[in-house]
C-alpha atoms as a PDB file:
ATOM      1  CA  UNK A   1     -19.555  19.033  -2.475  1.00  0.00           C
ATOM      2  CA  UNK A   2     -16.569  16.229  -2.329  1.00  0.00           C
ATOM      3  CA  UNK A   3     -18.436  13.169  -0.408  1.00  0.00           C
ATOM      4  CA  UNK A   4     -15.049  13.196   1.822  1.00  0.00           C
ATOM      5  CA  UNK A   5     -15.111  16.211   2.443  1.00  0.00           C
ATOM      6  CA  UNK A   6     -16.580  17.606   6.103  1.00  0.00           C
ATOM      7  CA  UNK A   7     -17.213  21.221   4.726  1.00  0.00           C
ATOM      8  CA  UNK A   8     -21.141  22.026   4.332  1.00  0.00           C
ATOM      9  CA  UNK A   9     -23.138  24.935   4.758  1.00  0.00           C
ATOM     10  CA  UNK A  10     -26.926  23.997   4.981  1.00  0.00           C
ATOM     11  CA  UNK A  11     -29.601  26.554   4.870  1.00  0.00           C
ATOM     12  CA  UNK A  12     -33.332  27.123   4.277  1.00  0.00           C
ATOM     13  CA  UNK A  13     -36.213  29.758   4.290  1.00  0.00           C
ATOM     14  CA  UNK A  14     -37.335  31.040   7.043  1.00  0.00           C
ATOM     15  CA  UNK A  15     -41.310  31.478   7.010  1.00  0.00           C
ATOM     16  CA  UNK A  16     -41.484  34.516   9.262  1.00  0.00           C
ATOM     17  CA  UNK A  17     -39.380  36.613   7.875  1.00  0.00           C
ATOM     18  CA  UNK A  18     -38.796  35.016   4.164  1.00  0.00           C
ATOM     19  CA  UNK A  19     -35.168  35.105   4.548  1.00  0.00           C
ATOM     20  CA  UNK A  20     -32.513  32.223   4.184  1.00  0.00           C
ATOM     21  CA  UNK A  21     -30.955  31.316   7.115  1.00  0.00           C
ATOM     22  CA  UNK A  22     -27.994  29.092   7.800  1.00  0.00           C
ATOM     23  CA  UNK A  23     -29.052  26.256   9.922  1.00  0.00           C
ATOM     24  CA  UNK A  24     -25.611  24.308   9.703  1.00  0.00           C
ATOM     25  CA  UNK A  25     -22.040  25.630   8.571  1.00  0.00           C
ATOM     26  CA  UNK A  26     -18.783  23.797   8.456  1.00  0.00           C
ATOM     27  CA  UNK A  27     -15.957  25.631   6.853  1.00  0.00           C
ATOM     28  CA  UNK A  28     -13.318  22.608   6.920  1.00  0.00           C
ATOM     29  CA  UNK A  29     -12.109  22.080   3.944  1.00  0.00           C
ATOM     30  CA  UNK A  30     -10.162  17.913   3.389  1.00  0.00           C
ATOM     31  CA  UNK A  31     -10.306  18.703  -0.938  1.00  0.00           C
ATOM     32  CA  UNK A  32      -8.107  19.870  -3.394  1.00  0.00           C
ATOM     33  CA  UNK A  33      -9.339  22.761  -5.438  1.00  0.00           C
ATOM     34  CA  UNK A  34     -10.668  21.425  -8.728  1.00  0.00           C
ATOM     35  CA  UNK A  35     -11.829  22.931 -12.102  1.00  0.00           C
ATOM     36  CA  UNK A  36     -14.358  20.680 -13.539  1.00  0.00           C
ATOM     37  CA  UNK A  37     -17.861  21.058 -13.230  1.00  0.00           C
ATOM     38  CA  UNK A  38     -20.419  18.621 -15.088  1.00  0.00           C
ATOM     39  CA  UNK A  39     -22.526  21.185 -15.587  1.00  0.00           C
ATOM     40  CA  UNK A  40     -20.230  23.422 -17.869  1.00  0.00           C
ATOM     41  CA  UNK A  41     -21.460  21.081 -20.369  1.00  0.00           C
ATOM     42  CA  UNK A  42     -21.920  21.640 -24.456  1.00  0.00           C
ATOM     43  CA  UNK A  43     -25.449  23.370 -23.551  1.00  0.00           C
ATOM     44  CA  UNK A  44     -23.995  26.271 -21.564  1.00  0.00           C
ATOM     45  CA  UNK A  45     -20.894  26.648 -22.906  1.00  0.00           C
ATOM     46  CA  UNK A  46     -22.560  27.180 -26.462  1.00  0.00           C
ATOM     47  CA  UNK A  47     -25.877  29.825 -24.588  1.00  0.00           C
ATOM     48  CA  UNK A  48     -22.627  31.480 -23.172  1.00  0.00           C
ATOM     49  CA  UNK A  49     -20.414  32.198 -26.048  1.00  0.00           C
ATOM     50  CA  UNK A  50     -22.739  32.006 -28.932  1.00  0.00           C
ATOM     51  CA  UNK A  51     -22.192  36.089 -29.522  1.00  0.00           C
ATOM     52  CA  UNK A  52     -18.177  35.777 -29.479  1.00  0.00           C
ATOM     53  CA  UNK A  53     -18.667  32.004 -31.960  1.00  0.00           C
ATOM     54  CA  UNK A  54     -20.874  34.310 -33.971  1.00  0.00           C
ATOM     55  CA  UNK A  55     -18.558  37.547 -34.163  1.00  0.00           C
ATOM     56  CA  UNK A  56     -15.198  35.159 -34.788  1.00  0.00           C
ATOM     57  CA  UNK A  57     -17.031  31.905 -36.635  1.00  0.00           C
ATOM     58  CA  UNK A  58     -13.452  30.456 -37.694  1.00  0.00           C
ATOM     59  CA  UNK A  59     -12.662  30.527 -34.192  1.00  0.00           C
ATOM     60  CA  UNK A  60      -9.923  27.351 -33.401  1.00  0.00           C
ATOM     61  CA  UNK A  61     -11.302  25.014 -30.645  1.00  0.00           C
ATOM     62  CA  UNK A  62      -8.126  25.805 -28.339  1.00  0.00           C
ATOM     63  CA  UNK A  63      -8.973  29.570 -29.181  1.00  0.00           C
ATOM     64  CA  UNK A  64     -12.325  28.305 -27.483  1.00  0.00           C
ATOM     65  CA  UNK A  65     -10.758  26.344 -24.973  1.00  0.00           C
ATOM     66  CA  UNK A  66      -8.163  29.086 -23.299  1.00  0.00           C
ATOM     67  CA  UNK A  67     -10.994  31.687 -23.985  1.00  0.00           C
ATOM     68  CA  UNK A  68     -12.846  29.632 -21.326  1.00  0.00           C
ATOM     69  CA  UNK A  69      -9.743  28.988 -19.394  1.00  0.00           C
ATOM     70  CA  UNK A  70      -9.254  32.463 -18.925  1.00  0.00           C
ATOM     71  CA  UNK A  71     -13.058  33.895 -18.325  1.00  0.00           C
ATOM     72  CA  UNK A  72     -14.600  30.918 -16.317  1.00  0.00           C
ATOM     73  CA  UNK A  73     -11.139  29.070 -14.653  1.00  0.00           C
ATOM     74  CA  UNK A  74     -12.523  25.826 -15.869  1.00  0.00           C
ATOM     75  CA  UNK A  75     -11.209  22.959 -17.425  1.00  0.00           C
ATOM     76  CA  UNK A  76     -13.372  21.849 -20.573  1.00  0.00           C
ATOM     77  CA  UNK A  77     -12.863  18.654 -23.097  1.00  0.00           C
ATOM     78  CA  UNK A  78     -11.319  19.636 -26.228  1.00  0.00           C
ATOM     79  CA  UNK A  79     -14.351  17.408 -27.787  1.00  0.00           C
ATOM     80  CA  UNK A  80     -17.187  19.229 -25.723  1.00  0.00           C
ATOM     81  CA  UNK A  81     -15.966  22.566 -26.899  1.00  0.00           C
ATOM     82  CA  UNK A  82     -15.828  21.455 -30.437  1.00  0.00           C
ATOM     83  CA  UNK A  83     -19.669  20.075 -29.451  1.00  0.00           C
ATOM     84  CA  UNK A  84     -20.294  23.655 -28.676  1.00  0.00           C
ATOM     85  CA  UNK A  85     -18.839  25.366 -31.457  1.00  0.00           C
ATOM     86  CA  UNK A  86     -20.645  23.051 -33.731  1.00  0.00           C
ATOM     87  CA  UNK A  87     -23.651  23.724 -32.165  1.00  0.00           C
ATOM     88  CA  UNK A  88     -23.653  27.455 -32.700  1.00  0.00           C
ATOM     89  CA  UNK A  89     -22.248  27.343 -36.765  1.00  0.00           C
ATOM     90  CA  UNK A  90     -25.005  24.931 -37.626  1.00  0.00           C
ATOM     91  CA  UNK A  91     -27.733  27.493 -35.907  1.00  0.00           C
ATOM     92  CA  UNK A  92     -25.953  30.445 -37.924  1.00  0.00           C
ATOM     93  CA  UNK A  93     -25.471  28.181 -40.969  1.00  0.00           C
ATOM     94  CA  UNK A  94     -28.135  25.892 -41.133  1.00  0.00           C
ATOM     95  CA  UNK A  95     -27.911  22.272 -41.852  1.00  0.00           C
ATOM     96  CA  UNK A  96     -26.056  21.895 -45.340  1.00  0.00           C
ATOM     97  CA  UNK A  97     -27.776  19.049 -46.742  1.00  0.00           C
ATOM     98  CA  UNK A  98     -31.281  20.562 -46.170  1.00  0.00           C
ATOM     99  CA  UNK A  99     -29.497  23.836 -48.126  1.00  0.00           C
ATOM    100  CA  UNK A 100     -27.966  21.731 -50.716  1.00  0.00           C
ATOM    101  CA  UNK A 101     -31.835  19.921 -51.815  1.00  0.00           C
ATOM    102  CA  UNK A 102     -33.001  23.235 -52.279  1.00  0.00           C
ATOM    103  CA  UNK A 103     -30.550  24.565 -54.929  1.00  0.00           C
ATOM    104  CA  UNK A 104     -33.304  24.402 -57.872  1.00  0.00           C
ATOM    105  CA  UNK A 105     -35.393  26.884 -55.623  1.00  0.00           C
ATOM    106  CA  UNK A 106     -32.401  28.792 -55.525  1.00  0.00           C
ATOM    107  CA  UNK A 107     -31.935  28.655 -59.309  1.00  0.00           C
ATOM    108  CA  UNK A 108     -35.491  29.352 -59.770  1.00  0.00           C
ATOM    109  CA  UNK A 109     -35.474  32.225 -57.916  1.00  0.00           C
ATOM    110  CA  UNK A 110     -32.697  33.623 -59.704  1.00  0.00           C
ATOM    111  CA  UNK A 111     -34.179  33.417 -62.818  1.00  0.00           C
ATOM    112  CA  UNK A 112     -37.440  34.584 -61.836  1.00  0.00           C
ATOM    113  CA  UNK A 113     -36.614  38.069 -59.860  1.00  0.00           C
ATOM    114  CA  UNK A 114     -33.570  38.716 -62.903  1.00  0.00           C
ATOM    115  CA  UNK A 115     -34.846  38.047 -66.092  1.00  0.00           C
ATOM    116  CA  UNK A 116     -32.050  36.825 -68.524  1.00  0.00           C
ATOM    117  CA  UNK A 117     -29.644  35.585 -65.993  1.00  0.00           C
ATOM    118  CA  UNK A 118     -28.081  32.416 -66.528  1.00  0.00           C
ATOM    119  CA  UNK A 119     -28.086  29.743 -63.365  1.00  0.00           C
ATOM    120  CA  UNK A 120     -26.363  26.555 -64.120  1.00  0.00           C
ATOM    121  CA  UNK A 121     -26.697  23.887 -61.615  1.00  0.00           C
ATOM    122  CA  UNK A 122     -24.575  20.595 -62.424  1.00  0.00           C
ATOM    123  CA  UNK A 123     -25.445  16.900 -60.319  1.00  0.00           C
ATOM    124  CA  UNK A 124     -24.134  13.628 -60.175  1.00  0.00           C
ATOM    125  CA  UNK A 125     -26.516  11.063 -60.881  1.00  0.00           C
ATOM    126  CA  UNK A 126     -25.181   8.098 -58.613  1.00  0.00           C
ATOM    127  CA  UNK A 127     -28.258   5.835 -59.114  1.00  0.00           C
ATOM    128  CA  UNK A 128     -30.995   5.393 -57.213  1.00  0.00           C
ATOM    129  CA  UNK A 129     -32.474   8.521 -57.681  1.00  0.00           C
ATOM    130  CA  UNK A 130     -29.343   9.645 -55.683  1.00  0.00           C
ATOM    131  CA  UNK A 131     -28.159  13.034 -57.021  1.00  0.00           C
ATOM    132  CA  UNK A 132     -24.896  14.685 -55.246  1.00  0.00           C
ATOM    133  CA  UNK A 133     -24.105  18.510 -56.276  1.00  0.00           C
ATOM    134  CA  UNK A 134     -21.209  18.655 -58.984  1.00  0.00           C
ATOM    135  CA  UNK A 135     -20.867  22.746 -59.910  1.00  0.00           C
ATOM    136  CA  UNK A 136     -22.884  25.791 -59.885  1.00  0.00           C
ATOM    137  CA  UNK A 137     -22.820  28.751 -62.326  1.00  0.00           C
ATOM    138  CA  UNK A 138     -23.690  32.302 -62.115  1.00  0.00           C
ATOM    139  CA  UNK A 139     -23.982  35.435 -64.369  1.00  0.00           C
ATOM    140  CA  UNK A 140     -26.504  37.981 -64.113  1.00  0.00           C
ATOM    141  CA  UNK A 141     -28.389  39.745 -66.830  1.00  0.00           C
ATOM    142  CA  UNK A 142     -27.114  42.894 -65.964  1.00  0.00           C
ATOM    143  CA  UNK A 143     -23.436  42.337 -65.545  1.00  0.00           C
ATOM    144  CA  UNK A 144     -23.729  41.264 -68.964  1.00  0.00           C
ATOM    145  CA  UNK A 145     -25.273  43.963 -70.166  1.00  0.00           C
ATOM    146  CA  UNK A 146     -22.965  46.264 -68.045  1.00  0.00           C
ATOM    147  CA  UNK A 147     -19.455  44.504 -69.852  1.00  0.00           C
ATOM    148  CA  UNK A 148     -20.589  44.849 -72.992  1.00  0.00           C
ATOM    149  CA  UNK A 149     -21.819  48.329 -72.875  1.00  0.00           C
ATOM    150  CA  UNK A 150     -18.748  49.866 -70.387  1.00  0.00           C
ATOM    151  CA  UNK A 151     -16.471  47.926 -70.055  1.00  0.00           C
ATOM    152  CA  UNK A 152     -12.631  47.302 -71.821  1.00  0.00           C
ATOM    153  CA  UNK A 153     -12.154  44.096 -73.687  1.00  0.00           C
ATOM    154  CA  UNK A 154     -10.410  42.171 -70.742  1.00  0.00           C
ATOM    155  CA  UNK A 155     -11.186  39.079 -68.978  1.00  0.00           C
ATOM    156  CA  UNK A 156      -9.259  38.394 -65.838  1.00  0.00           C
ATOM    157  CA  UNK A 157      -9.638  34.438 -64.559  1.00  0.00           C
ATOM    158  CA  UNK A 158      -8.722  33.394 -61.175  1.00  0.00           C
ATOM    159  CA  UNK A 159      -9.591  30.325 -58.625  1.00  0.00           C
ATOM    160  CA  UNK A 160      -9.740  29.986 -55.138  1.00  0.00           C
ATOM    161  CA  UNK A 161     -10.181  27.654 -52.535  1.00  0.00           C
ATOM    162  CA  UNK A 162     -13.314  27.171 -50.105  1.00  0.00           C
ATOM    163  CA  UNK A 163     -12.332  26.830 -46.740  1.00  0.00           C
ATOM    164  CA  UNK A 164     -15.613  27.183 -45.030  1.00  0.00           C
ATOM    165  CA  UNK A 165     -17.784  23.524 -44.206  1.00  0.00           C
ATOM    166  CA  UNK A 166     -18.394  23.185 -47.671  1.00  0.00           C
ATOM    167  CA  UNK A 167     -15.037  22.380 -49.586  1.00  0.00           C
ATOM    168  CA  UNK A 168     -14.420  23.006 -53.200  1.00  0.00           C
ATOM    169  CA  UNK A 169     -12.979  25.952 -55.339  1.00  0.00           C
ATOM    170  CA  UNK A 170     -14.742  29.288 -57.005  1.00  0.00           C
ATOM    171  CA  UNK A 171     -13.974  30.740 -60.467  1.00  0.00           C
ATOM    172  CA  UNK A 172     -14.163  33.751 -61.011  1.00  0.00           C
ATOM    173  CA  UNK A 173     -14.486  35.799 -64.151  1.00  0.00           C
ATOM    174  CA  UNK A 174     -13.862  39.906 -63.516  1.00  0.00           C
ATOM    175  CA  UNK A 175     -13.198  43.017 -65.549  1.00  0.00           C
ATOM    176  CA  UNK A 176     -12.595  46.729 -65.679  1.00  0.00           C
ATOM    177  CA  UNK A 177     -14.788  49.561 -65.900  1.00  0.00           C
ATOM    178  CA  UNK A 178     -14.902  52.707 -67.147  1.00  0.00           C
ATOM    179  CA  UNK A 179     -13.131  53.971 -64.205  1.00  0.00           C
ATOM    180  CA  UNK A 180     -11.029  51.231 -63.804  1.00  0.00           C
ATOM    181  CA  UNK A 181     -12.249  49.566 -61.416  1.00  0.00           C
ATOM    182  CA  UNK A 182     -13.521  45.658 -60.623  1.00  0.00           C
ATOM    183  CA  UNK A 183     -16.434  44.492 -62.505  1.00  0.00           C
ATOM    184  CA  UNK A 184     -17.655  40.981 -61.521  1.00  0.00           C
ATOM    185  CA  UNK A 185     -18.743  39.265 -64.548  1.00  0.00           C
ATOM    186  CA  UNK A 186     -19.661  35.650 -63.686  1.00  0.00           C
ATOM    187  CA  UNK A 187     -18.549  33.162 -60.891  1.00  0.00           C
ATOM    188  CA  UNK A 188     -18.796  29.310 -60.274  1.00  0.00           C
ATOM    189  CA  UNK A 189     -18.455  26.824 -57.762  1.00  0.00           C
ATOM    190  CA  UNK A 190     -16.722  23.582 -58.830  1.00  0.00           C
ATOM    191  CA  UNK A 191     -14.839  20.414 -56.989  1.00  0.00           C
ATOM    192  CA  UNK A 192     -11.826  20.804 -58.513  1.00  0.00           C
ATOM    193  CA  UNK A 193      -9.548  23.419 -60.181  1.00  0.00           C
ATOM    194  CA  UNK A 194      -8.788  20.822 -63.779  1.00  0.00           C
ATOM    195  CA  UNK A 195      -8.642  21.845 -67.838  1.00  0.00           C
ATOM    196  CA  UNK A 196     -12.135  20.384 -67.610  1.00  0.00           C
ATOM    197  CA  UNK A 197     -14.057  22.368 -65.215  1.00  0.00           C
ATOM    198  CA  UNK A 198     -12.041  25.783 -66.632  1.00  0.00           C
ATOM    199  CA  UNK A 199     -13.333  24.821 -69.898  1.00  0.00           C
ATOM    200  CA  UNK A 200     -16.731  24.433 -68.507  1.00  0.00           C
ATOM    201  CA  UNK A 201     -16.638  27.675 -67.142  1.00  0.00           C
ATOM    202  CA  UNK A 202     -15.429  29.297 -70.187  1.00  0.00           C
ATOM    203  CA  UNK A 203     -17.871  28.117 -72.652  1.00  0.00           C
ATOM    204  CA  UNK A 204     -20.556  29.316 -70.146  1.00  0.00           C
ATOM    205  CA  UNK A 205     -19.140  32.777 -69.929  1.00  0.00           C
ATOM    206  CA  UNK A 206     -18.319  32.626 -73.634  1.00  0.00           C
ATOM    207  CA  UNK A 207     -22.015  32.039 -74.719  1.00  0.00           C
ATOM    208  CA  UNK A 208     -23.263  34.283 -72.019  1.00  0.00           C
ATOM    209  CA  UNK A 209     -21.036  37.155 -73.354  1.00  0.00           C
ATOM    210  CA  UNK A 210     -21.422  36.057 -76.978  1.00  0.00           C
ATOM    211  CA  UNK A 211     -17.602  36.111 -77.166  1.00  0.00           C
ATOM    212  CA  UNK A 212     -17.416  33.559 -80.121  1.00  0.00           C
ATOM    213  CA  UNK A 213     -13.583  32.577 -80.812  1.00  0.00           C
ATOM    214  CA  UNK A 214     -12.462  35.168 -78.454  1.00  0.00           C
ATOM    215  CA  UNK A 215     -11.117  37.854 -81.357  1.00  0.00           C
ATOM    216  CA  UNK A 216     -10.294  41.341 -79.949  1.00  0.00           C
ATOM    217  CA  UNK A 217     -10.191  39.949 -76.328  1.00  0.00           C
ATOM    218  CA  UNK A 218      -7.734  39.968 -73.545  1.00  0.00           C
ATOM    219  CA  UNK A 219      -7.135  36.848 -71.577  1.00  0.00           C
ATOM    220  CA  UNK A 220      -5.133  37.963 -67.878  1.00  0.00           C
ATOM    221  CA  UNK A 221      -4.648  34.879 -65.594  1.00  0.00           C
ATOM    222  CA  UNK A 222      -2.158  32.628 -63.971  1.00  0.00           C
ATOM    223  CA  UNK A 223       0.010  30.131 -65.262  1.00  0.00           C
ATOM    224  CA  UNK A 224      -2.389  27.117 -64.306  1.00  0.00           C
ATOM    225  CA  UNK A 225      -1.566  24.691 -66.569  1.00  0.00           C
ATOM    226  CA  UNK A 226      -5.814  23.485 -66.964  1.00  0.00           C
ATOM    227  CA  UNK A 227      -6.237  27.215 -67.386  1.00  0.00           C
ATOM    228  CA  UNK A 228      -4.113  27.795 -70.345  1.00  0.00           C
ATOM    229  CA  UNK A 229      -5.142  24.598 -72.273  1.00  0.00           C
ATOM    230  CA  UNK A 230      -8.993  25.603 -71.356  1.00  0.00           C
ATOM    231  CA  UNK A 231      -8.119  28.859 -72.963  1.00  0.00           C
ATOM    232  CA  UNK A 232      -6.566  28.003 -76.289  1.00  0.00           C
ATOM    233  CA  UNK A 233      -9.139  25.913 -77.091  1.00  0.00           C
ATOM    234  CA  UNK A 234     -12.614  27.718 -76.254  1.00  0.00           C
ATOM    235  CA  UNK A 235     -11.130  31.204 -77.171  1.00  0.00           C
ATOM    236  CA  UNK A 236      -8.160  30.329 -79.271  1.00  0.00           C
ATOM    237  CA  UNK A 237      -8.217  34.259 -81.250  1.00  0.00           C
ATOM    238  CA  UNK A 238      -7.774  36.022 -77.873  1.00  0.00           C
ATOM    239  CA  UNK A 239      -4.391  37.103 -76.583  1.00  0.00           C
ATOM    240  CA  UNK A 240      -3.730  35.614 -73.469  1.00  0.00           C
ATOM    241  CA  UNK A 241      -1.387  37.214 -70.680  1.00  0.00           C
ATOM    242  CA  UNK A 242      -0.005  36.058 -67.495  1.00  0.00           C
ATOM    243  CA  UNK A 243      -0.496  38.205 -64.527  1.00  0.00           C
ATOM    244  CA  UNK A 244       2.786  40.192 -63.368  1.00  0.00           C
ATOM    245  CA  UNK A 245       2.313  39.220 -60.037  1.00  0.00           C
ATOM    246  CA  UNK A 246       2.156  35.107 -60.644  1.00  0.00           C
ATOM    247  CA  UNK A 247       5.009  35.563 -62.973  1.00  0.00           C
ATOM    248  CA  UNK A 248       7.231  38.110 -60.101  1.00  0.00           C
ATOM    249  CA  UNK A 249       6.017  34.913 -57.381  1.00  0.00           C
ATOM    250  CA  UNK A 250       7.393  31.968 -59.841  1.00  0.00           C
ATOM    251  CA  UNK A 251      10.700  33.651 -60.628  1.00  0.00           C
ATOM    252  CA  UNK A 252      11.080  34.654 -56.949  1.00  0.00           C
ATOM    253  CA  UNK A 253      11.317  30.780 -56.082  1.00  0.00           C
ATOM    254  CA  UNK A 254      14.798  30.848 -58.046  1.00  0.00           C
ATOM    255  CA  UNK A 255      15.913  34.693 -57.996  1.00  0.00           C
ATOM    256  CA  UNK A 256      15.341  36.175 -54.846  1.00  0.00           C
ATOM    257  CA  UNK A 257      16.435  40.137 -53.761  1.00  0.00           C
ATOM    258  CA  UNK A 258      15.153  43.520 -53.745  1.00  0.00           C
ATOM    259  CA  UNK A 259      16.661  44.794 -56.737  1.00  0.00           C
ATOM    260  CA  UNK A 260      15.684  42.107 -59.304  1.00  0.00           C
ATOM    261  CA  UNK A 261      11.991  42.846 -57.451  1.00  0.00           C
ATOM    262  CA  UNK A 262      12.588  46.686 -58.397  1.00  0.00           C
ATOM    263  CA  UNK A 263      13.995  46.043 -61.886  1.00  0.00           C
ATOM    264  CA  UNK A 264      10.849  43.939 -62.590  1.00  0.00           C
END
């Protein structure tokens, strides 16, 4: 209730019959309708929409924010919905750095239930006994038994960035079947997309595939230029091809039109 304000409506419970009864109404209003309410605080606003947060987790904060506009008619702090969104993706996440001390489990774990997989975990030493996560590497046993026994003598590369609360980039390393489709081969998590951390990856999948110099193997990849040199120098026998979509993409920046698309 406004304190300048006359309306009030005052009512208790009535012994006898163990009803309410109003003992005091004034409908008066002297305020201006308002949408704030202290009470539509982080708390409830994250109990309320934790289903829709978990549904939709990239959810913008003025997705939030007219989403409450439009169900509640309230008025809410762009910083107390972000509160509230936080709230609910470290409950579905968990807290990263408790995640992040337990990556040798992880890697034990791995090796333990798959025997012959290889689990690469790279840190920083930053003194101190201070050790921050660099890269992680993974290729199971069987998807290397499953490209050498059935699949074609290609190797496509790719990278991608992490957009989720934990930045960085993945490699990947994929294939073809014996009914052409995808076969994931091995896949990393690094800081950076660089010559170095391609050639990293390379000589991991390289050892784990036994693919020496890289004779009678197809390279398919982008033009990234750390990709290329990464290439040519742990696999310097294979033949290495560009993808025909990259290449379409690059000359499109120049040569634009449907029919140089089509002639392509």
């Amino acid at each position: 209730m406004h304190p300048k304000c006359p309306w009030i409506l005052a009512a208790s419970k009535d012994g006898r019959s163990n009803n309410f009864k109003v003992k005091r109404y004034c409908p008066v209003h002297k305020c201006y309708k308002t949408n704030k309410n202290k009470l539509c605080n982080s708390r409830y606003l994250a109990k309320h929409y934790r289903d829709k947060i978990v549904c939709q987790p990239n959810m913008k904060v003025w997705e939030l924010k007219k989403l409450i506009k439009d169900e509640l008619d309230m008025y809410v702090g762009r910083s107390t919905v972000h509160r509230a969104r936080a709230k609910i993706q470290k409950e579905i996440i968990g807290d990263v750095h408790a995640e992040f001390k337990r990556l040798y489990d992880y890697r034990d774990i791995l090796l333990q239930t798959n025997p012959g997989t290889t689990c690469v975990v790279k840190v920083e030493d930053q003194g101190e006994g201070k050790l921050v996560f660099n890269s992680f590497y993974v290729c199971f046993y069987t998807t290397k038994k499953g490209w050498s026994e059935g699949c074609r003598r290609i190797i496509g590369l790719d990278g991608c960035f992490l957009k989720g609360i934990c930045k960085g980039q993945l490699l990947v390393a994929v294939s073809k079947d014996g009914n052409n489709q995808m076969f994931p081969i091995a896949w990393a998590i690094v800081e950076v997309e660089n010559s170095f951390t391609w050639t990293w990856f390379l000589k991991c999948v390289t050892h784990d595939l036994e693919l020496q110099d890289g004779r009678d193997l197809t390279i398919m990849s982008d033009m990234q230029k750390g990709l290329l040199k990464a290439v040519s120098e742990v696999l310097p026998e294979s033949e290495h091809r560009w993808c025909a979509r990259h290449i379409l993409a690059n000359w499109s920046k120049d040569w634009r039109g449907l029919e140089r698309r089509n002639n392509f």
